[in-house]
PDB file of N, CA and C in Angstrom:
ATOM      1  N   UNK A   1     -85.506-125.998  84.344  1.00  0.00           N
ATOM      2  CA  UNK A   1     -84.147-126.410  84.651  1.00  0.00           C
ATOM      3  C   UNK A   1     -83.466-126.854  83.349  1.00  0.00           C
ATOM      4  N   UNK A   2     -82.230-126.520  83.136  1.00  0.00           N
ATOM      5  CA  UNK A   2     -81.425-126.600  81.859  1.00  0.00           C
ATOM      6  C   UNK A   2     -81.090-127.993  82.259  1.00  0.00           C
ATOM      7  N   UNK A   3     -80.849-129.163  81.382  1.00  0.00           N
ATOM      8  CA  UNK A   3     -80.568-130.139  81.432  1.00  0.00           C
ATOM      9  C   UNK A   3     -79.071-130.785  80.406  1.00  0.00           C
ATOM     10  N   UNK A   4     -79.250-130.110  78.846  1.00  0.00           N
ATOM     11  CA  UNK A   4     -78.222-130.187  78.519  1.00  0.00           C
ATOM     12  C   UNK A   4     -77.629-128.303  78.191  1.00  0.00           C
ATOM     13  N   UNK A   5     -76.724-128.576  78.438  1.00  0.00           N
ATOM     14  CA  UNK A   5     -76.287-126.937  78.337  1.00  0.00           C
ATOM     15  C   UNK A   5     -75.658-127.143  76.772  1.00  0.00           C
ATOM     16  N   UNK A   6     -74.877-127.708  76.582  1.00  0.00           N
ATOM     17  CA  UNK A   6     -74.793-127.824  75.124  1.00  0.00           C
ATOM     18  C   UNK A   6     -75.361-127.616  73.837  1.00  0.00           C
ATOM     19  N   UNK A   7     -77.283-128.370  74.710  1.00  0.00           N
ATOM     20  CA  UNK A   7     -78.297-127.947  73.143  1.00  0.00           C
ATOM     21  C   UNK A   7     -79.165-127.507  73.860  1.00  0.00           C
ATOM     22  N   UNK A   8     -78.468-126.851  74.943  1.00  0.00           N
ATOM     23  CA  UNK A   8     -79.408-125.543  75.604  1.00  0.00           C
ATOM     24  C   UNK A   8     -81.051-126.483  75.721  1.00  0.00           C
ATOM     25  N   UNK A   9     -80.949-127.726  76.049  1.00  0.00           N
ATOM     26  CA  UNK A   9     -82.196-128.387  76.294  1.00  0.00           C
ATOM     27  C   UNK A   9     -82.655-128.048  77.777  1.00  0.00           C
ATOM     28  N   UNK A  10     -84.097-127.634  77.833  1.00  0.00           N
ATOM     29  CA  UNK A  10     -84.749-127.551  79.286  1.00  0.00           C
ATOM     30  C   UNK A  10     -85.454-128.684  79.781  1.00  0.00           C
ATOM     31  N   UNK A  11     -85.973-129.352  80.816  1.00  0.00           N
ATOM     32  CA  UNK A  11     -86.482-129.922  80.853  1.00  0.00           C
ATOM     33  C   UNK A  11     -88.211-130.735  81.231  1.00  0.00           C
ATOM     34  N   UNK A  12     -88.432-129.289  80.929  1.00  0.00           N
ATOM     35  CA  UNK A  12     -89.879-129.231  79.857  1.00  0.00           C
ATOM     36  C   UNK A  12     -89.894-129.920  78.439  1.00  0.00           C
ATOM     37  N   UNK A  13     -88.496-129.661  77.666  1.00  0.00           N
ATOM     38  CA  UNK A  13     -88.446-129.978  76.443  1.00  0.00           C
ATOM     39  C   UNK A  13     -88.280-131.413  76.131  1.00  0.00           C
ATOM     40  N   UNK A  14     -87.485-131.565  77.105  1.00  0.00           N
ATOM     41  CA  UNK A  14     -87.256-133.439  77.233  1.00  0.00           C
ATOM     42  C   UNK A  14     -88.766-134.254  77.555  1.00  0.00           C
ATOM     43  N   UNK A  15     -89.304-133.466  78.580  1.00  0.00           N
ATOM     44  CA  UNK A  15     -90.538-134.076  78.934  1.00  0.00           C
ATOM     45  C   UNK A  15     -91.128-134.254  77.554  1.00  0.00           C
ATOM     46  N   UNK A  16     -91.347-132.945  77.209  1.00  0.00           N
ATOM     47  CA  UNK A  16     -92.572-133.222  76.274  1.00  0.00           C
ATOM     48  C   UNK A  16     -92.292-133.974  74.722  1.00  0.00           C
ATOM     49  N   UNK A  17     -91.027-134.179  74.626  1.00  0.00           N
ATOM     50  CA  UNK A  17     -90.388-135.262  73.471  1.00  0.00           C
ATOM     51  C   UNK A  17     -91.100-136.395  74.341  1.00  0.00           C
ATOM     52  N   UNK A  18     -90.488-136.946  75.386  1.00  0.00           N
ATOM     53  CA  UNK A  18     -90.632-138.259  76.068  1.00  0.00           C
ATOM     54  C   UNK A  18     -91.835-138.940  76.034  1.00  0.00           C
ATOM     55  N   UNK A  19     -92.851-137.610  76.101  1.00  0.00           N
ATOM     56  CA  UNK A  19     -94.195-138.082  76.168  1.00  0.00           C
ATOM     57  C   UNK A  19     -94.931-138.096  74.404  1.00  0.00           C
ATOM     58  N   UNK A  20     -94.232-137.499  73.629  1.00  0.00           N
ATOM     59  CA  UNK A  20     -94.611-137.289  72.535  1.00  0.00           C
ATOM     60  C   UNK A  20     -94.128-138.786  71.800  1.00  0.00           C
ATOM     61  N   UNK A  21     -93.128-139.610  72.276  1.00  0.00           N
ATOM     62  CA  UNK A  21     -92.330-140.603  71.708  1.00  0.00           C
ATOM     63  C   UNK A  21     -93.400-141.763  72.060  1.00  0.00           C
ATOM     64  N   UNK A  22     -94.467-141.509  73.418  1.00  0.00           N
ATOM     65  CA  UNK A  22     -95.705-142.453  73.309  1.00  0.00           C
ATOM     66  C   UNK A  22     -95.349-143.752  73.851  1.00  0.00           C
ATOM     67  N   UNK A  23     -94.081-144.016  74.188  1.00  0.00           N
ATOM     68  CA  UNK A  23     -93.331-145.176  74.630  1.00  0.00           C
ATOM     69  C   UNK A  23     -92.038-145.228  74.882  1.00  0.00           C
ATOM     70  N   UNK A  24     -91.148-146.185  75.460  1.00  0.00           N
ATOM     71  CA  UNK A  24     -89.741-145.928  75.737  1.00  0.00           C
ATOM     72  C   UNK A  24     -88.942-146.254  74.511  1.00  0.00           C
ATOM     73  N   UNK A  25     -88.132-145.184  74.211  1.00  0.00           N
ATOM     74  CA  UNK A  25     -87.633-145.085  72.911  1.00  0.00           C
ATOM     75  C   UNK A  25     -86.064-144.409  73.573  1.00  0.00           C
ATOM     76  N   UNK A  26     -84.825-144.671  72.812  1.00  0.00           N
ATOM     77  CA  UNK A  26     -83.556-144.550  73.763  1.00  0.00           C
ATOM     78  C   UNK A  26     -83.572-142.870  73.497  1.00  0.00           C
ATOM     79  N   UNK A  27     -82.514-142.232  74.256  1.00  0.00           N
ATOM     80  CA  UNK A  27     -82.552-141.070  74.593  1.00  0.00           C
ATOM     81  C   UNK A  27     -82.031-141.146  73.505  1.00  0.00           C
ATOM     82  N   UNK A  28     -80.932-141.350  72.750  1.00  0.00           N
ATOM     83  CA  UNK A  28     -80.607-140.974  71.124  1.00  0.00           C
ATOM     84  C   UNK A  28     -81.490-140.427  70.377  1.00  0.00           C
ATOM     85  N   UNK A  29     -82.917-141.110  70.255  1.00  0.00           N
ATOM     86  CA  UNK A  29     -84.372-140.791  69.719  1.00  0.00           C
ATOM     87  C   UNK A  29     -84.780-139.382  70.163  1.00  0.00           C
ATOM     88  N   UNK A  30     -84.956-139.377  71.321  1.00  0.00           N
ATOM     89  CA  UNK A  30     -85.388-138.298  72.066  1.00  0.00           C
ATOM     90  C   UNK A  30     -84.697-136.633  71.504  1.00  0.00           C
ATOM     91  N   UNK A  31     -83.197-136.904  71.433  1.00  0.00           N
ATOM     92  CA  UNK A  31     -82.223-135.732  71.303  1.00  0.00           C
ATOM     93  C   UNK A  31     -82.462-135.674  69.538  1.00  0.00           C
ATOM     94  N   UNK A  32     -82.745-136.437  68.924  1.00  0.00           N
ATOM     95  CA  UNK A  32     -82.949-136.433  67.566  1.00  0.00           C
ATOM     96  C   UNK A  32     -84.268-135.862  67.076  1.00  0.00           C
ATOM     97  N   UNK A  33     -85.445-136.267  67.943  1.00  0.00           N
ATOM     98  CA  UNK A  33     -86.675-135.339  67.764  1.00  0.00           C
ATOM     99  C   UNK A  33     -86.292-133.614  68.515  1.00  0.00           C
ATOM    100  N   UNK A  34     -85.537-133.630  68.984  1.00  0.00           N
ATOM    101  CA  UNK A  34     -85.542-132.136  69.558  1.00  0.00           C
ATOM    102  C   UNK A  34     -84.605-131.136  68.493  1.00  0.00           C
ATOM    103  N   UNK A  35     -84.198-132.490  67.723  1.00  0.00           N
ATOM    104  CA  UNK A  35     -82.827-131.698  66.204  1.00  0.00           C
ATOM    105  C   UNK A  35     -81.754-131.649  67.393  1.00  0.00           C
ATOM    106  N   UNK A  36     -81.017-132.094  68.038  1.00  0.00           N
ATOM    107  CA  UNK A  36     -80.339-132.427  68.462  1.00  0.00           C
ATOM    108  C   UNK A  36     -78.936-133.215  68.792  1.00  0.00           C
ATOM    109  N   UNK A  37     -78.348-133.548  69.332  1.00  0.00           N
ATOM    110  CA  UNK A  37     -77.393-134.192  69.759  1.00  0.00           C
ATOM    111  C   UNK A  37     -76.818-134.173  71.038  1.00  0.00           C
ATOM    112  N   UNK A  38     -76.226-135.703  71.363  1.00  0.00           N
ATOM    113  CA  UNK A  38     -75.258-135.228  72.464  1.00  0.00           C
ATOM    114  C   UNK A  38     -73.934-134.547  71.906  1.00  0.00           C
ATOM    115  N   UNK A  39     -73.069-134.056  73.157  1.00  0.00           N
ATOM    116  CA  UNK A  39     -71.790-133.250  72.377  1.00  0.00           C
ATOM    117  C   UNK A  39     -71.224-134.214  73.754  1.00  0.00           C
ATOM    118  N   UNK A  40     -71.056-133.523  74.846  1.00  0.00           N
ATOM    119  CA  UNK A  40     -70.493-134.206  76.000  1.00  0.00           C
ATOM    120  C   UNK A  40     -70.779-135.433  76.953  1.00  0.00           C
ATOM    121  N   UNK A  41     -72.100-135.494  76.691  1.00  0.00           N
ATOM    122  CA  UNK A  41     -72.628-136.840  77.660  1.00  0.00           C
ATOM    123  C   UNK A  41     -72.822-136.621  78.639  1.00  0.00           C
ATOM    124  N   UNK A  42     -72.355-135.356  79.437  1.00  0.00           N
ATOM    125  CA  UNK A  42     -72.811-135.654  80.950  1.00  0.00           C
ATOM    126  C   UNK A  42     -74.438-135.231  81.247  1.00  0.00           C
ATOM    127  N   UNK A  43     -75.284-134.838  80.182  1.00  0.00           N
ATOM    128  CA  UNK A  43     -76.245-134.594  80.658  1.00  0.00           C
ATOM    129  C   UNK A  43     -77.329-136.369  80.195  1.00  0.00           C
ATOM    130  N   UNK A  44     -77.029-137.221  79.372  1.00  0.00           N
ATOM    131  CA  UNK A  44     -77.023-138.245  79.298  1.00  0.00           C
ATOM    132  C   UNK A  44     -78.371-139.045  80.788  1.00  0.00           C
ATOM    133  N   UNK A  45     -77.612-138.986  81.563  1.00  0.00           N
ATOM    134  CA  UNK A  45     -78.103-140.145  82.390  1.00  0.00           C
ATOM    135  C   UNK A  45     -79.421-139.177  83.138  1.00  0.00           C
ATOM    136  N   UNK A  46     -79.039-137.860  83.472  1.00  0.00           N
ATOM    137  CA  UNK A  46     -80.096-137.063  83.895  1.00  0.00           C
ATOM    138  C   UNK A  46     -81.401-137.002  83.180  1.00  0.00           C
ATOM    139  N   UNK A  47     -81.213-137.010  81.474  1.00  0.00           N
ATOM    140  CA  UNK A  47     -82.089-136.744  80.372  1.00  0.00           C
ATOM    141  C   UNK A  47     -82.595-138.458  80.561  1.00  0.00           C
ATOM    142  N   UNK A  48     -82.082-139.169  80.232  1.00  0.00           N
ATOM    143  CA  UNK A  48     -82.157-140.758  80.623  1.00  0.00           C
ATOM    144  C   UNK A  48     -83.878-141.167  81.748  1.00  0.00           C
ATOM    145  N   UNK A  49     -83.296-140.052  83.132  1.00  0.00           N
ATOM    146  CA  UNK A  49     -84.163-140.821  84.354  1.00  0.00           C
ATOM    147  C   UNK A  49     -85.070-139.965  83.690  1.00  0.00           C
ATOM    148  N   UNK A  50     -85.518-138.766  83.719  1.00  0.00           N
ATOM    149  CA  UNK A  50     -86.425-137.533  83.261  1.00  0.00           C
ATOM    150  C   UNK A  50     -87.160-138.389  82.056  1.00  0.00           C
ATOM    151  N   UNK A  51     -87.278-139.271  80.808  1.00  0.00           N
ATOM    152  CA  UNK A  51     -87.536-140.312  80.295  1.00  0.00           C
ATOM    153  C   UNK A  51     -88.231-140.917  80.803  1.00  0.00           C
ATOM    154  N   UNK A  52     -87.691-142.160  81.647  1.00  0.00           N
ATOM    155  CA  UNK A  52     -88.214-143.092  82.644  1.00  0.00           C
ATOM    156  C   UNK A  52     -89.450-142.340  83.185  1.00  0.00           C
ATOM    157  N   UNK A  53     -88.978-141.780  83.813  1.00  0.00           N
ATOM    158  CA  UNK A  53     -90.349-140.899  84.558  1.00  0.00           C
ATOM    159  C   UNK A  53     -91.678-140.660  83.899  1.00  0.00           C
ATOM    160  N   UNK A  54     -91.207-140.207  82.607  1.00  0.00           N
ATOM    161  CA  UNK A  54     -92.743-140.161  81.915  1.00  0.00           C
ATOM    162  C   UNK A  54     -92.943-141.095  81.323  1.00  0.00           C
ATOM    163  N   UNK A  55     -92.229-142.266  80.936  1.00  0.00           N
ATOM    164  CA  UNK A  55     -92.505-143.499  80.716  1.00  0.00           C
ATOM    165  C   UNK A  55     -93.099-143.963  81.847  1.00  0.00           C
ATOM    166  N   UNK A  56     -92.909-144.129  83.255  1.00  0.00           N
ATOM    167  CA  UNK A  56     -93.476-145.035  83.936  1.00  0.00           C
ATOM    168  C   UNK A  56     -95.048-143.929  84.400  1.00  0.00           C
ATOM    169  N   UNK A  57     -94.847-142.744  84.138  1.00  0.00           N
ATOM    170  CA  UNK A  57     -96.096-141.980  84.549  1.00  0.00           C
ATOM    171  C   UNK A  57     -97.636-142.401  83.129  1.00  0.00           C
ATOM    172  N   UNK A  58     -96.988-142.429  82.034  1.00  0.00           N
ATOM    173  CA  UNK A  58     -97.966-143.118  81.104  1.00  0.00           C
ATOM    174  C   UNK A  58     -98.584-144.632  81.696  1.00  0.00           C
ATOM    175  N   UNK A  59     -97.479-145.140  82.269  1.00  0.00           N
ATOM    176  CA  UNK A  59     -98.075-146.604  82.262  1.00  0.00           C
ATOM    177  C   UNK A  59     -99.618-146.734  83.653  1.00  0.00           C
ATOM    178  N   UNK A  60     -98.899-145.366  84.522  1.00  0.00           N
ATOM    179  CA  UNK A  60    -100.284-145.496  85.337  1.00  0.00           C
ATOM    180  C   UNK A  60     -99.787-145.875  86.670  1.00  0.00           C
TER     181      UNK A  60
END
């Protein structure tokens, strides 16, 4: 599933930043390891929970 259409991010790709970041680190971080940016923001809060998720899936 495409998540940001802008940097054409999937969200496989987010996952595997999220989990690669080893801890909760802000999505700014995240879009910056992928060489990235936001442009519009609306994919923001979606990329955001998708985060959380593998943050709270590390913790167990």
């Amino acid at each position: 599933m495409i998540v940001c259409v802008c940097n054409a991010l999937n969200e496989s790709s987010v996952r595997q930043a999220a989990q690669n970041a080893g801890g909760r680190v802000s999505i700014l971080k995240i879009y910056e390891s992928l060489d990235a940016t936001p442009q519009c923001g609306k994919c923001l809060c979606h990329a955001r929970n998708i985060c959380d998720d593998e943050h709270r899936l590390a913790q167990g």
